[in-house]
C-alpha atoms as a PDB file:
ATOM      1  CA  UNK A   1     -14.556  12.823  17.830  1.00  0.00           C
ATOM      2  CA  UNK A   2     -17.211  15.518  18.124  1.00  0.00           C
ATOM      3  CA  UNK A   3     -20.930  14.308  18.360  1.00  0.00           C
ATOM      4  CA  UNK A   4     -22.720  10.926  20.180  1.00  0.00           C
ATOM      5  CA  UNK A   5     -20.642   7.887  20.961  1.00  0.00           C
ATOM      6  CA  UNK A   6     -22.048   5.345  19.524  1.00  0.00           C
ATOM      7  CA  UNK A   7     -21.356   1.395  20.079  1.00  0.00           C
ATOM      8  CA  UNK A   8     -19.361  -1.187  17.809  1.00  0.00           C
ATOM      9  CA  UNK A   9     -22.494  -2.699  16.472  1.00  0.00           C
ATOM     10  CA  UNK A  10     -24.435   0.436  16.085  1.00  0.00           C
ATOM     11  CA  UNK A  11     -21.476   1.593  13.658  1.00  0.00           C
ATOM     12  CA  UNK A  12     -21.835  -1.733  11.622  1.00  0.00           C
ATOM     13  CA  UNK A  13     -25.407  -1.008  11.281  1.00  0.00           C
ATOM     14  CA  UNK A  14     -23.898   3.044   9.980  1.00  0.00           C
ATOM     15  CA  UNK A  15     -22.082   1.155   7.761  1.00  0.00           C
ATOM     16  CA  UNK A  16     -24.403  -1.277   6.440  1.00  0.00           C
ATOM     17  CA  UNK A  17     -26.718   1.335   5.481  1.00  0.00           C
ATOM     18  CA  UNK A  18     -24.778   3.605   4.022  1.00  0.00           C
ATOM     19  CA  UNK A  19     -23.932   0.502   1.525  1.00  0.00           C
ATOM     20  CA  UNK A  20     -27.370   0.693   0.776  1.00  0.00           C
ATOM     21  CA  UNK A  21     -27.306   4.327  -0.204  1.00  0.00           C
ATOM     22  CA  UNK A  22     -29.267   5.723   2.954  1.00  0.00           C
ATOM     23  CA  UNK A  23     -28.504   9.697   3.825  1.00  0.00           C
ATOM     24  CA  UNK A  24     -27.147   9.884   7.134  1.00  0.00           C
ATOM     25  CA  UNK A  25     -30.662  11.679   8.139  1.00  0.00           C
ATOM     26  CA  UNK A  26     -32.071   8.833   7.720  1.00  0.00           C
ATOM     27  CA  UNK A  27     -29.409   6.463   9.258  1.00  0.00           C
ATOM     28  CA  UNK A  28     -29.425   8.920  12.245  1.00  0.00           C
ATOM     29  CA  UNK A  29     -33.010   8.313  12.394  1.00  0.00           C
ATOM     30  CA  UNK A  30     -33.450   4.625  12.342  1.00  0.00           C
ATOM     31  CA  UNK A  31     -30.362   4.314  14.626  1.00  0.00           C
ATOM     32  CA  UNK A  32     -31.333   6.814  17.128  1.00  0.00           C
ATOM     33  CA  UNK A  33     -28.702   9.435  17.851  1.00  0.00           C
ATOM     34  CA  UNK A  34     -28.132  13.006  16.021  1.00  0.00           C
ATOM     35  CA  UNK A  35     -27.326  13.545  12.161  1.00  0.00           C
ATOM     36  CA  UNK A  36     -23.942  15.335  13.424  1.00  0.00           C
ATOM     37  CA  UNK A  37     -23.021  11.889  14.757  1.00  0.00           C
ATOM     38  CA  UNK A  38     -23.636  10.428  12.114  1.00  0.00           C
ATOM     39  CA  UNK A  39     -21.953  13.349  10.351  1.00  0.00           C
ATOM     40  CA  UNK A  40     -19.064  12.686  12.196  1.00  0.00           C
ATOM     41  CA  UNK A  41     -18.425   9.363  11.636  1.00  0.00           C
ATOM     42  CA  UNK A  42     -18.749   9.590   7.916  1.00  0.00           C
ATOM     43  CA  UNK A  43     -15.972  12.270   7.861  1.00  0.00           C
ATOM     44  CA  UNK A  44     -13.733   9.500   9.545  1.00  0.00           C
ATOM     45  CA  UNK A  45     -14.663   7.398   7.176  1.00  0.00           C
ATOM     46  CA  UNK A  46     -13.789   9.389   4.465  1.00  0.00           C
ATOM     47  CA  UNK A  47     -10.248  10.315   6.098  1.00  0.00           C
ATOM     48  CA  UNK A  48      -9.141   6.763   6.313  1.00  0.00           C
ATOM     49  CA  UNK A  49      -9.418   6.452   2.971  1.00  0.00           C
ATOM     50  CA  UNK A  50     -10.546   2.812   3.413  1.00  0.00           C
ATOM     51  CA  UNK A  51     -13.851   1.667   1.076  1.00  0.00           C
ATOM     52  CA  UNK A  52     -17.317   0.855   3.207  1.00  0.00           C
ATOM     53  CA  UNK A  53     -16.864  -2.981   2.366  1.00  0.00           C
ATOM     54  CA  UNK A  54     -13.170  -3.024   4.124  1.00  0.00           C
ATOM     55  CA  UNK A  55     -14.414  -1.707   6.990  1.00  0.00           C
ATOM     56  CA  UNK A  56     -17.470  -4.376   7.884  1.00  0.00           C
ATOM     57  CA  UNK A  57     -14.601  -6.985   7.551  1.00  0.00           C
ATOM     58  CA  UNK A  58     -12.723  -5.534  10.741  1.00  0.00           C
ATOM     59  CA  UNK A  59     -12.596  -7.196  13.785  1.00  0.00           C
ATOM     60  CA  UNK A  60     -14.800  -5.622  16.533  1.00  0.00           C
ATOM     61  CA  UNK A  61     -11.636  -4.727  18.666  1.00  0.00           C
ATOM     62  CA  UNK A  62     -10.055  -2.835  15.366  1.00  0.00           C
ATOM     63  CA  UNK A  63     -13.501  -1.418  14.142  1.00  0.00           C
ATOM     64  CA  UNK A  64     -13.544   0.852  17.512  1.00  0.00           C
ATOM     65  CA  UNK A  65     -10.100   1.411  17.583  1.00  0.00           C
ATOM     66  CA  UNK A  66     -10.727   3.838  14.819  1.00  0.00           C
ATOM     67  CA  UNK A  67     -12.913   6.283  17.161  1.00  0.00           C
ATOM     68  CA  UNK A  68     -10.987   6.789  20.017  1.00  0.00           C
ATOM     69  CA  UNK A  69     -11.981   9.939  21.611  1.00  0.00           C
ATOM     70  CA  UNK A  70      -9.581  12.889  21.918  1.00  0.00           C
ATOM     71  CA  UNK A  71      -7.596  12.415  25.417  1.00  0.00           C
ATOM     72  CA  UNK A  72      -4.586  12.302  27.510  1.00  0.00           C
ATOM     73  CA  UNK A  73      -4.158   8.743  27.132  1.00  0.00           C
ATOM     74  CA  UNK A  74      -5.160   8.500  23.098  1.00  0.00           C
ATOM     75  CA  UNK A  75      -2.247  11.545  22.740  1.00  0.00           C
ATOM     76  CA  UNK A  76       0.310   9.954  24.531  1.00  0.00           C
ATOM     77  CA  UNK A  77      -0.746   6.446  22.552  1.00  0.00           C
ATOM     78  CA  UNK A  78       0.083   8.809  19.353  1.00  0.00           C
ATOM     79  CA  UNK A  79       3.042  10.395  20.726  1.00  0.00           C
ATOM     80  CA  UNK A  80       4.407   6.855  21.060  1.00  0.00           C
ATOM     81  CA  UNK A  81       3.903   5.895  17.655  1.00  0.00           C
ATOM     82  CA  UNK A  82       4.871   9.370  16.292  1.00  0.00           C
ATOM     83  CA  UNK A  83       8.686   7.928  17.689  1.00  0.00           C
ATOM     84  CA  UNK A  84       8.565   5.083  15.867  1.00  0.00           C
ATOM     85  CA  UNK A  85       7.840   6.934  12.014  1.00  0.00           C
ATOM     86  CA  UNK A  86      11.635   7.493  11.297  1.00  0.00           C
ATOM     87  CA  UNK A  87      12.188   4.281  12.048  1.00  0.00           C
ATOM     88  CA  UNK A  88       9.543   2.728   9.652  1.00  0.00           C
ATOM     89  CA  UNK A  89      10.139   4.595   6.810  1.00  0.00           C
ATOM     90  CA  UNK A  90      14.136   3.781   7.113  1.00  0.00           C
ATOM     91  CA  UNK A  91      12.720   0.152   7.293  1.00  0.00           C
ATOM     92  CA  UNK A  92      10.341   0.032   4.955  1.00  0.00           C
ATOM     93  CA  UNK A  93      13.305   0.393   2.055  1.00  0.00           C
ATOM     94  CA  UNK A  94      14.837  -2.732   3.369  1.00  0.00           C
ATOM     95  CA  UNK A  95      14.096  -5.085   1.074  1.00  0.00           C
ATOM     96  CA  UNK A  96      11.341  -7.698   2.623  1.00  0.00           C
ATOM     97  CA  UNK A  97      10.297  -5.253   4.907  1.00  0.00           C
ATOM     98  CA  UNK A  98       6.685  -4.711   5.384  1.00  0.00           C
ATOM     99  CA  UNK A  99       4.485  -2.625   8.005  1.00  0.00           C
ATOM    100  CA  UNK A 100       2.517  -5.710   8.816  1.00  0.00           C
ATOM    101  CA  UNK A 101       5.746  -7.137  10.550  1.00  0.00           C
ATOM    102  CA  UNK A 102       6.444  -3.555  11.895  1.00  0.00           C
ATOM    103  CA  UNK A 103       3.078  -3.527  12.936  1.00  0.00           C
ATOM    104  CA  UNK A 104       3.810  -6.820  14.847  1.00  0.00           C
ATOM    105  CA  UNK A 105       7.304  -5.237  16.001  1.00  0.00           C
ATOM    106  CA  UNK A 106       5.613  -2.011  17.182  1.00  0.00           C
ATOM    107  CA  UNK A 107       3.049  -4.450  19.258  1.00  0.00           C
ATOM    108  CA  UNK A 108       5.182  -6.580  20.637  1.00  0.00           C
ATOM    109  CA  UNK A 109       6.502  -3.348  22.896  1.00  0.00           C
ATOM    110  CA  UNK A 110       3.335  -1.660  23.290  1.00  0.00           C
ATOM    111  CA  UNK A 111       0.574  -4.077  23.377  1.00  0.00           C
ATOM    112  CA  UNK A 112      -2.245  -1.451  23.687  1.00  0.00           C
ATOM    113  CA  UNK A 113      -1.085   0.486  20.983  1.00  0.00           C
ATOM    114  CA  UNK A 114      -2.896   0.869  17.641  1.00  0.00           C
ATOM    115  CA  UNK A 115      -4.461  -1.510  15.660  1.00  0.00           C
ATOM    116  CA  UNK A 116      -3.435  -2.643  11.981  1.00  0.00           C
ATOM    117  CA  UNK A 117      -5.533  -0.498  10.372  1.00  0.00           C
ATOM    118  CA  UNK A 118      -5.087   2.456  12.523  1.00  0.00           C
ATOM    119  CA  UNK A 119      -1.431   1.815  12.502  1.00  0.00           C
ATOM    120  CA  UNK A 120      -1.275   2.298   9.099  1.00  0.00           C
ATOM    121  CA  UNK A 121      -3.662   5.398   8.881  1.00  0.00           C
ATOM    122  CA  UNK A 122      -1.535   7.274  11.349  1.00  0.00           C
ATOM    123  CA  UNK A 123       1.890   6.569   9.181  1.00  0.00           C
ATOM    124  CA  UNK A 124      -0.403   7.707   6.013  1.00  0.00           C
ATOM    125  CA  UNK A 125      -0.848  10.755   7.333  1.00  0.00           C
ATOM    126  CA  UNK A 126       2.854  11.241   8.513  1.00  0.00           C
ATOM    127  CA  UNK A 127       4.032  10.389   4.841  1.00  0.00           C
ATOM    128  CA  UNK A 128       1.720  13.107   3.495  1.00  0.00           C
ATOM    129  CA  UNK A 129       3.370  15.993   5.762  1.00  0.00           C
ATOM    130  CA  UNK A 130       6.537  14.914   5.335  1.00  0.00           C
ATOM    131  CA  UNK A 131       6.976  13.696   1.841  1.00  0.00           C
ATOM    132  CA  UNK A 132       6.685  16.720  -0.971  1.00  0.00           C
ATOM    133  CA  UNK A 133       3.714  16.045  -2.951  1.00  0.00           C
ATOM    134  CA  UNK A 134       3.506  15.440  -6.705  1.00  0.00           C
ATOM    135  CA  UNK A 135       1.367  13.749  -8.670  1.00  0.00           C
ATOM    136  CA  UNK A 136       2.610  11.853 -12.045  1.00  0.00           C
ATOM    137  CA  UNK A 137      -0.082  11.515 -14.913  1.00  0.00           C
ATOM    138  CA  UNK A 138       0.650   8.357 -16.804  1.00  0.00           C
ATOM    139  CA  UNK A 139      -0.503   8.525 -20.298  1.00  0.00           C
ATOM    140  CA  UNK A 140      -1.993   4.998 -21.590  1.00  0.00           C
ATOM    141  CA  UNK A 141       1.059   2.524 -24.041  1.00  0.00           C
ATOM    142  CA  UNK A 142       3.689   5.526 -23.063  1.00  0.00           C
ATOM    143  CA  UNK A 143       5.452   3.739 -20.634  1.00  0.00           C
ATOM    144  CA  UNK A 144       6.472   0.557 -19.735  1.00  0.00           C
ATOM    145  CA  UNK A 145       8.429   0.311 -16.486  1.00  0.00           C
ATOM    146  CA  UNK A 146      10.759  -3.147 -16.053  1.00  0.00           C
ATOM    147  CA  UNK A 147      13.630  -4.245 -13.335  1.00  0.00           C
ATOM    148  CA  UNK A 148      14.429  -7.633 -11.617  1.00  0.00           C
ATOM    149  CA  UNK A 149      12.997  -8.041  -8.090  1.00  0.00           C
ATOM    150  CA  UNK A 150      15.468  -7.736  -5.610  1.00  0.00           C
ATOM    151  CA  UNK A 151      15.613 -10.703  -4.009  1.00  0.00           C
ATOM    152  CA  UNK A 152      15.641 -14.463  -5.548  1.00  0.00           C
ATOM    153  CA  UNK A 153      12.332 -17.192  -5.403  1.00  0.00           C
ATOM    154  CA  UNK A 154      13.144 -20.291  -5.334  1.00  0.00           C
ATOM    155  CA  UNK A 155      11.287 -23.621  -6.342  1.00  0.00           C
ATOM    156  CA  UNK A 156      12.074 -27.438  -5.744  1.00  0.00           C
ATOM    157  CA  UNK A 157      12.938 -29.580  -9.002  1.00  0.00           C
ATOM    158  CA  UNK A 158      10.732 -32.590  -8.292  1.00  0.00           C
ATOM    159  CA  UNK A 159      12.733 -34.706 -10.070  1.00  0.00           C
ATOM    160  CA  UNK A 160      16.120 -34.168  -7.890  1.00  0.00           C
ATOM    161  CA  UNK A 161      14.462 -32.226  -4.599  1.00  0.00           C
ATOM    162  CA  UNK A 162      17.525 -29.941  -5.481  1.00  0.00           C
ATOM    163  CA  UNK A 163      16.325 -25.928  -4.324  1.00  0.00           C
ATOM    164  CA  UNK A 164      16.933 -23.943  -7.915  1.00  0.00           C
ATOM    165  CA  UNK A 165      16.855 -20.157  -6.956  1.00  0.00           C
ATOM    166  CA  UNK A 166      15.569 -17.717 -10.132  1.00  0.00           C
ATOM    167  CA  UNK A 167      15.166 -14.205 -10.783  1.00  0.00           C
ATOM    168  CA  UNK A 168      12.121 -12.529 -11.126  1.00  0.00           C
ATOM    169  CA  UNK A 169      11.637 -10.330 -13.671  1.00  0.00           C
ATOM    170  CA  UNK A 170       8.535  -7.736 -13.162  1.00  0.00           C
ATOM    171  CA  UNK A 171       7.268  -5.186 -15.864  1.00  0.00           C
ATOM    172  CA  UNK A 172       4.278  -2.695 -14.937  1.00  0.00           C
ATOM    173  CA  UNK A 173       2.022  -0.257 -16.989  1.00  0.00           C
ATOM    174  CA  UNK A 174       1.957   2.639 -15.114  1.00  0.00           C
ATOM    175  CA  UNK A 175      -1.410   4.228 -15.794  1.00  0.00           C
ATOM    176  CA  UNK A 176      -3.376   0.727 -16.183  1.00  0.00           C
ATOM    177  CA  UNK A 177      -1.395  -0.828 -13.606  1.00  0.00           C
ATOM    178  CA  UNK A 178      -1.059  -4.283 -15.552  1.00  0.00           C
ATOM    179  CA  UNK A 179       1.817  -6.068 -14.206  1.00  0.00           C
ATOM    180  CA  UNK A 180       3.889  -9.275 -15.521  1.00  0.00           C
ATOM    181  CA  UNK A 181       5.739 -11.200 -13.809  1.00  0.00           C
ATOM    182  CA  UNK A 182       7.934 -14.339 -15.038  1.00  0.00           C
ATOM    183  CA  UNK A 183      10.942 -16.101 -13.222  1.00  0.00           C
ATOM    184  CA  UNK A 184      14.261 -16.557 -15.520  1.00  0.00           C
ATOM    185  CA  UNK A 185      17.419 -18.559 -14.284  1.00  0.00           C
ATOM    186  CA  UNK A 186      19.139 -14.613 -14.461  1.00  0.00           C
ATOM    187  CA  UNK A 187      19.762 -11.601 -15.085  1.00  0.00           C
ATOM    188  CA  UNK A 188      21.590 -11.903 -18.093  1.00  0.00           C
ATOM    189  CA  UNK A 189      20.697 -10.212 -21.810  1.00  0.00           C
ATOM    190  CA  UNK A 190      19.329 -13.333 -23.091  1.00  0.00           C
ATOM    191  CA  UNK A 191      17.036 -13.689 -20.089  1.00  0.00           C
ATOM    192  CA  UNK A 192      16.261 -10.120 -20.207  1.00  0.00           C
ATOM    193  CA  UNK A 193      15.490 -10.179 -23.939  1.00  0.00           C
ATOM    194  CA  UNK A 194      13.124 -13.199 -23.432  1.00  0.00           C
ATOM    195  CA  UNK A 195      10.986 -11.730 -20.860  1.00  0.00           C
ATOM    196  CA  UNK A 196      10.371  -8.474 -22.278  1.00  0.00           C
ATOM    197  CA  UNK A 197       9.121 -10.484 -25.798  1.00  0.00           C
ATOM    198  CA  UNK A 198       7.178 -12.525 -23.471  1.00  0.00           C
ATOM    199  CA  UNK A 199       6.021  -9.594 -21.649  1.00  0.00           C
ATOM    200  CA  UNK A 200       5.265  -7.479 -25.014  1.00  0.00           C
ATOM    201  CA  UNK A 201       3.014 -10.500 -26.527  1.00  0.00           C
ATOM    202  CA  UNK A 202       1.387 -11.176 -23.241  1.00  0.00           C
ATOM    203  CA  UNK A 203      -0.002  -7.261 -23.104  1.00  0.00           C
ATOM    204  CA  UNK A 204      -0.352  -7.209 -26.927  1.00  0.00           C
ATOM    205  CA  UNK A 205       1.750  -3.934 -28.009  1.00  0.00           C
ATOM    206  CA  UNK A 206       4.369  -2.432 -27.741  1.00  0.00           C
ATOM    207  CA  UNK A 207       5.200   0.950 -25.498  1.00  0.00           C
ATOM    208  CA  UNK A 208       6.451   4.424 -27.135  1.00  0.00           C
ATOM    209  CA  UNK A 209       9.722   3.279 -24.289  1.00  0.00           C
ATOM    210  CA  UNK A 210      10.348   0.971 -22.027  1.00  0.00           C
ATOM    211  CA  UNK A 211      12.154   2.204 -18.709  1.00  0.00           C
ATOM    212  CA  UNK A 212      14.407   0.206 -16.920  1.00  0.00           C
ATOM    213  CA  UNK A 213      15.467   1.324 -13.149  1.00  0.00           C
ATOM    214  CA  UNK A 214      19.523   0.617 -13.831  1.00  0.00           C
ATOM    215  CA  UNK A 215      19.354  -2.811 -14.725  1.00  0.00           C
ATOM    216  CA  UNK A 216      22.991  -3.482 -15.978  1.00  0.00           C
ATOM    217  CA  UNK A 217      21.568  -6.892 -18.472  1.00  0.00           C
ATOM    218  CA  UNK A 218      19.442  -3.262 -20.270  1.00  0.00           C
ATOM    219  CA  UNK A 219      23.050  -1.276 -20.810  1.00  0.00           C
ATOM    220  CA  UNK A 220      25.131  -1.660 -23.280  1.00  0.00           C
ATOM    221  CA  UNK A 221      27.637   1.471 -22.469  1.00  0.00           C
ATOM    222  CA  UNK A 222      27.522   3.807 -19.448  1.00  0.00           C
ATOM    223  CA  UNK A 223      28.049   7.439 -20.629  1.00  0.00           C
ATOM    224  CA  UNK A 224      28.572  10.276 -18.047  1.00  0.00           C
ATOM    225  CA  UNK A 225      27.349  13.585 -19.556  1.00  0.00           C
ATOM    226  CA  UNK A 226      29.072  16.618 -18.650  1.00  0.00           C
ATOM    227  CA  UNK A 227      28.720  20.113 -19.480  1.00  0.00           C
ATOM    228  CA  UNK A 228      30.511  19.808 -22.876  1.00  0.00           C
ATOM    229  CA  UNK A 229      28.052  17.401 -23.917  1.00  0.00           C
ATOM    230  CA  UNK A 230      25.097  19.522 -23.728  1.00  0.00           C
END
Protein backbone atom coordinates (compact mmCIF):
# COMPACT_ATOMS: atom_id res chain seq x y z
CA UNK A 1 0.00 0.00 0.00
CA UNK A 2 1.27 3.49 -0.79
CA UNK A 3 1.41 6.03 2.19
CA UNK A 4 2.29 5.55 6.30
CA UNK A 5 1.99 2.16 7.91
CA UNK A 6 -0.02 2.45 10.44
CA UNK A 7 -0.70 -0.15 13.47
CA UNK A 8 -3.76 -2.60 14.09
CA UNK A 9 -5.25 -0.37 16.68
CA UNK A 10 -4.56 2.87 15.00
CA UNK A 11 -6.75 1.42 11.99
CA UNK A 12 -9.64 0.56 14.50
CA UNK A 13 -9.49 4.03 15.67
CA UNK A 14 -9.66 4.96 11.26
CA UNK A 15 -12.46 2.98 11.41
CA UNK A 16 -14.26 4.07 14.34
CA UNK A 17 -14.24 7.50 13.17
CA UNK A 18 -15.11 7.24 9.97
CA UNK A 19 -18.46 5.57 11.57
CA UNK A 20 -18.86 8.75 13.03
CA UNK A 21 -18.74 10.64 9.78
CA UNK A 22 -15.17 12.31 10.32
CA UNK A 23 -13.24 13.37 6.82
CA UNK A 24 -10.13 11.60 6.67
CA UNK A 25 -8.38 15.24 7.22
CA UNK A 26 -9.51 15.17 10.22
CA UNK A 27 -8.94 11.44 11.13
CA UNK A 28 -5.37 11.99 9.74
CA UNK A 29 -5.14 14.73 12.13
CA UNK A 30 -6.23 13.35 15.40
CA UNK A 31 -4.38 10.08 14.55
CA UNK A 32 -1.19 11.57 13.52
CA UNK A 33 0.07 10.43 10.14
CA UNK A 34 -0.67 12.04 6.49
CA UNK A 35 -4.25 12.43 4.81
CA UNK A 36 -2.77 10.14 1.84
CA UNK A 37 -2.58 7.42 4.50
CA UNK A 38 -5.48 7.81 5.46
CA UNK A 39 -6.43 8.15 1.80
CA UNK A 40 -5.08 4.97 1.24
CA UNK A 41 -6.63 2.96 3.54
CA UNK A 42 -10.09 4.14 2.73
CA UNK A 43 -9.56 3.06 -0.94
CA UNK A 44 -8.93 -0.53 0.55
CA UNK A 45 -11.74 -0.24 2.27
CA UNK A 46 -13.80 0.55 -0.41
CA UNK A 47 -12.24 -2.37 -2.67
CA UNK A 48 -13.15 -5.06 -0.25
CA UNK A 49 -16.41 -4.26 -0.57
CA UNK A 50 -16.97 -5.14 3.13
CA UNK A 51 -19.29 -2.37 5.29
CA UNK A 52 -17.24 -0.26 8.21
CA UNK A 53 -19.20 -2.30 10.97
CA UNK A 54 -17.81 -5.84 9.47
CA UNK A 55 -14.60 -4.76 9.64
CA UNK A 56 -14.30 -3.62 13.62
CA UNK A 57 -15.59 -7.25 14.23
CA UNK A 58 -12.26 -8.83 12.74
CA UNK A 59 -9.86 -10.38 14.70
CA UNK A 60 -6.61 -8.33 15.12
CA UNK A 61 -4.55 -11.06 13.20
CA UNK A 62 -7.26 -10.80 10.11
CA UNK A 63 -7.76 -6.92 10.46
CA UNK A 64 -3.88 -6.52 9.32
CA UNK A 65 -3.90 -9.20 7.09
CA UNK A 66 -5.78 -6.92 4.81
CA UNK A 67 -2.67 -4.38 4.42
CA UNK A 68 0.06 -6.39 3.62
CA UNK A 69 2.57 -4.38 1.86
CA UNK A 70 3.55 -5.08 -1.76
CA UNK A 71 6.60 -7.74 -1.64
CA UNK A 72 8.34 -10.80 -2.66
CA UNK A 73 6.91 -12.79 -0.02
CA UNK A 74 3.06 -11.19 -0.16
CA UNK A 75 3.40 -12.14 -4.27
CA UNK A 76 4.45 -15.46 -3.89
CA UNK A 77 1.62 -15.82 -0.86
CA UNK A 78 -0.80 -14.72 -3.93
CA UNK A 79 0.75 -16.77 -6.49
CA UNK A 80 -0.07 -19.70 -4.19
CA UNK A 81 -3.56 -19.00 -3.86
CA UNK A 82 -3.91 -17.88 -7.53
CA UNK A 83 -3.28 -22.12 -8.02
CA UNK A 84 -5.84 -22.99 -5.99
CA UNK A 85 -8.92 -20.66 -7.97
CA UNK A 86 -9.72 -23.48 -10.55
CA UNK A 87 -9.99 -25.64 -8.02
CA UNK A 88 -12.53 -23.62 -5.87
CA UNK A 89 -14.74 -22.63 -8.34
CA UNK A 90 -14.98 -26.49 -9.67
CA UNK A 91 -15.77 -27.06 -5.89
CA UNK A 92 -17.86 -24.59 -5.06
CA UNK A 93 -20.73 -26.33 -7.52
CA UNK A 94 -20.51 -29.41 -5.44
CA UNK A 95 -23.33 -29.41 -3.60
CA UNK A 96 -22.41 -28.64 0.32
CA UNK A 97 -19.44 -27.07 -0.67
CA UNK A 98 -18.56 -23.84 0.85
CA UNK A 99 -15.29 -21.52 0.83
CA UNK A 100 -15.28 -21.49 4.57
CA UNK A 101 -14.28 -25.29 4.45
CA UNK A 102 -12.00 -24.46 1.41
CA UNK A 103 -10.75 -21.80 3.36
CA UNK A 104 -9.95 -24.41 6.11
CA UNK A 105 -8.64 -26.87 3.24
CA UNK A 106 -6.45 -24.14 1.70
CA UNK A 107 -4.99 -23.56 5.49
CA UNK A 108 -4.46 -26.69 6.44
CA UNK A 109 -1.46 -26.75 3.57
CA UNK A 110 -0.35 -23.33 3.89
CA UNK A 111 -0.77 -22.15 7.34
CA UNK A 112 0.50 -18.56 6.70
CA UNK A 113 -1.60 -18.05 3.91
CA UNK A 114 -4.54 -15.61 3.82
CA UNK A 115 -7.01 -14.99 6.18
CA UNK A 116 -10.92 -15.63 5.80
CA UNK A 117 -11.67 -12.47 4.76
CA UNK A 118 -8.79 -11.90 2.54
CA UNK A 119 -9.27 -15.31 1.18
CA UNK A 120 -12.38 -14.49 -0.03
CA UNK A 121 -11.51 -10.93 -1.41
CA UNK A 122 -8.76 -12.37 -3.54
CA UNK A 123 -11.29 -15.16 -5.19
CA UNK A 124 -13.81 -11.99 -5.62
CA UNK A 125 -11.63 -10.44 -7.64
CA UNK A 126 -10.63 -13.61 -9.70
CA UNK A 127 -14.47 -14.24 -10.39
CA UNK A 128 -14.79 -10.68 -11.73
CA UNK A 129 -11.90 -11.19 -14.49
CA UNK A 130 -12.86 -14.32 -15.33
CA UNK A 131 -16.58 -14.53 -15.30
CA UNK A 132 -18.35 -12.24 -18.25
CA UNK A 133 -20.22 -9.61 -16.58
CA UNK A 134 -23.96 -8.92 -16.77
CA UNK A 135 -26.17 -7.49 -14.69
CA UNK A 136 -30.03 -8.74 -14.48
CA UNK A 137 -32.67 -5.99 -13.42
CA UNK A 138 -35.45 -7.73 -11.59
CA UNK A 139 -38.65 -5.92 -11.88
CA UNK A 140 -40.80 -6.06 -8.46
CA UNK A 141 -44.09 -9.32 -8.52
CA UNK A 142 -42.47 -10.34 -12.16
CA UNK A 143 -40.81 -13.21 -11.07
CA UNK A 144 -40.96 -15.79 -8.77
CA UNK A 145 -38.07 -18.27 -8.89
CA UNK A 146 -38.85 -22.00 -7.14
CA UNK A 147 -36.79 -25.55 -7.14
CA UNK A 148 -36.20 -28.22 -4.38
CA UNK A 149 -32.85 -27.94 -2.54
CA UNK A 150 -30.58 -30.43 -3.54
CA UNK A 151 -29.93 -32.31 -0.82
CA UNK A 152 -32.50 -33.80 1.95
CA UNK A 153 -32.92 -32.32 5.96
CA UNK A 154 -33.82 -34.51 8.12
CA UNK A 155 -35.62 -34.30 11.62
CA UNK A 156 -36.22 -36.93 14.50
CA UNK A 157 -40.02 -37.99 15.13
CA UNK A 158 -40.06 -37.70 18.92
CA UNK A 159 -42.52 -40.04 19.25
CA UNK A 160 -40.53 -43.14 17.52
CA UNK A 161 -36.71 -41.50 17.47
CA UNK A 162 -37.10 -42.83 13.81
CA UNK A 163 -34.74 -40.13 11.35
CA UNK A 164 -37.63 -38.94 8.63
CA UNK A 165 -35.60 -37.26 5.74
CA UNK A 166 -37.82 -34.32 3.70
CA UNK A 167 -37.38 -32.16 0.86
CA UNK A 168 -36.99 -28.69 0.98
CA UNK A 169 -38.74 -26.69 -1.14
CA UNK A 170 -37.27 -22.91 -1.57
CA UNK A 171 -39.00 -20.04 -3.60
CA UNK A 172 -37.17 -16.50 -3.92
CA UNK A 173 -38.25 -12.97 -5.21
CA UNK A 174 -35.61 -11.93 -7.17
CA UNK A 175 -35.54 -8.16 -6.89
CA UNK A 176 -36.79 -8.07 -3.05
CA UNK A 177 -34.94 -11.05 -2.24
CA UNK A 178 -37.83 -12.58 0.03
CA UNK A 179 -37.28 -16.17 0.31
CA UNK A 180 -39.62 -19.19 1.61
CA UNK A 181 -38.69 -22.05 2.61
CA UNK A 182 -40.94 -25.16 3.81
CA UNK A 183 -39.95 -28.95 4.10
CA UNK A 184 -42.52 -31.51 2.27
CA UNK A 185 -42.16 -35.42 2.55
CA UNK A 186 -41.30 -34.96 -1.65
CA UNK A 187 -41.06 -33.92 -4.60
CA UNK A 188 -44.15 -34.98 -5.94
CA UNK A 189 -47.14 -32.62 -7.67
CA UNK A 190 -49.17 -32.68 -4.65
CA UNK A 191 -46.24 -31.53 -2.52
CA UNK A 192 -45.25 -29.14 -5.10
CA UNK A 193 -48.77 -27.72 -5.45
CA UNK A 194 -49.00 -27.25 -1.62
CA UNK A 195 -45.96 -25.27 -1.18
CA UNK A 196 -46.31 -22.89 -3.86
CA UNK A 197 -50.16 -22.04 -2.30
CA UNK A 198 -48.40 -21.85 0.89
CA UNK A 199 -45.72 -19.85 -0.54
CA UNK A 200 -48.25 -17.48 -2.62
CA UNK A 201 -50.41 -16.69 0.72
CA UNK A 202 -47.35 -16.32 2.83
CA UNK A 203 -45.98 -13.30 0.33
CA UNK A 204 -49.58 -12.16 -0.35
CA UNK A 205 -49.81 -12.16 -4.38
CA UNK A 206 -49.31 -13.73 -6.92
CA UNK A 207 -46.24 -13.29 -9.67
CA UNK A 208 -46.88 -12.35 -13.55
CA UNK A 209 -44.74 -16.29 -13.69
CA UNK A 210 -43.31 -18.41 -11.61
CA UNK A 211 -39.92 -20.06 -12.86
CA UNK A 212 -38.96 -23.32 -11.99
CA UNK A 213 -35.12 -24.49 -12.66
CA UNK A 214 -36.27 -28.14 -14.32
CA UNK A 215 -38.12 -29.45 -11.59
CA UNK A 216 -39.78 -32.60 -13.18
CA UNK A 217 -43.05 -32.49 -10.16
CA UNK A 218 -43.54 -28.56 -12.44
CA UNK A 219 -43.74 -30.57 -16.07
CA UNK A 220 -46.36 -32.00 -17.36
CA UNK A 221 -44.86 -32.81 -21.08
CA UNK A 222 -41.29 -32.24 -22.31
CA UNK A 223 -41.39 -30.70 -25.84
CA UNK A 224 -38.14 -30.34 -27.91
CA UNK A 225 -38.52 -27.39 -30.34
CA UNK A 226 -36.89 -27.60 -33.55
CA UNK A 227 -36.63 -25.45 -36.44
CA UNK A 228 -40.09 -26.40 -37.84
CA UNK A 229 -41.61 -25.24 -34.80
CA UNK A 230 -40.59 -21.75 -34.98
Amino acid sequence: MAGQRINVMEVRTLISLKQKGWSNRKIADYIKVNRKTVDSYMARFKALDLPLDALMQLEDAELADLFTEDSQTEKERYETLAGYFSYIEKELLKPGCTLGALHQEYLSKHPDGYRYTQFCWHIRQWNKRSTPGGKLLHKAGDKLYVDFRGDKLSYIDKTTGELIAVEVFVAKLPCSQYTFVKAVASQKREDLINCLSACLQWFGGVPQAIVSDNLKSAVSKAHKICATDQ
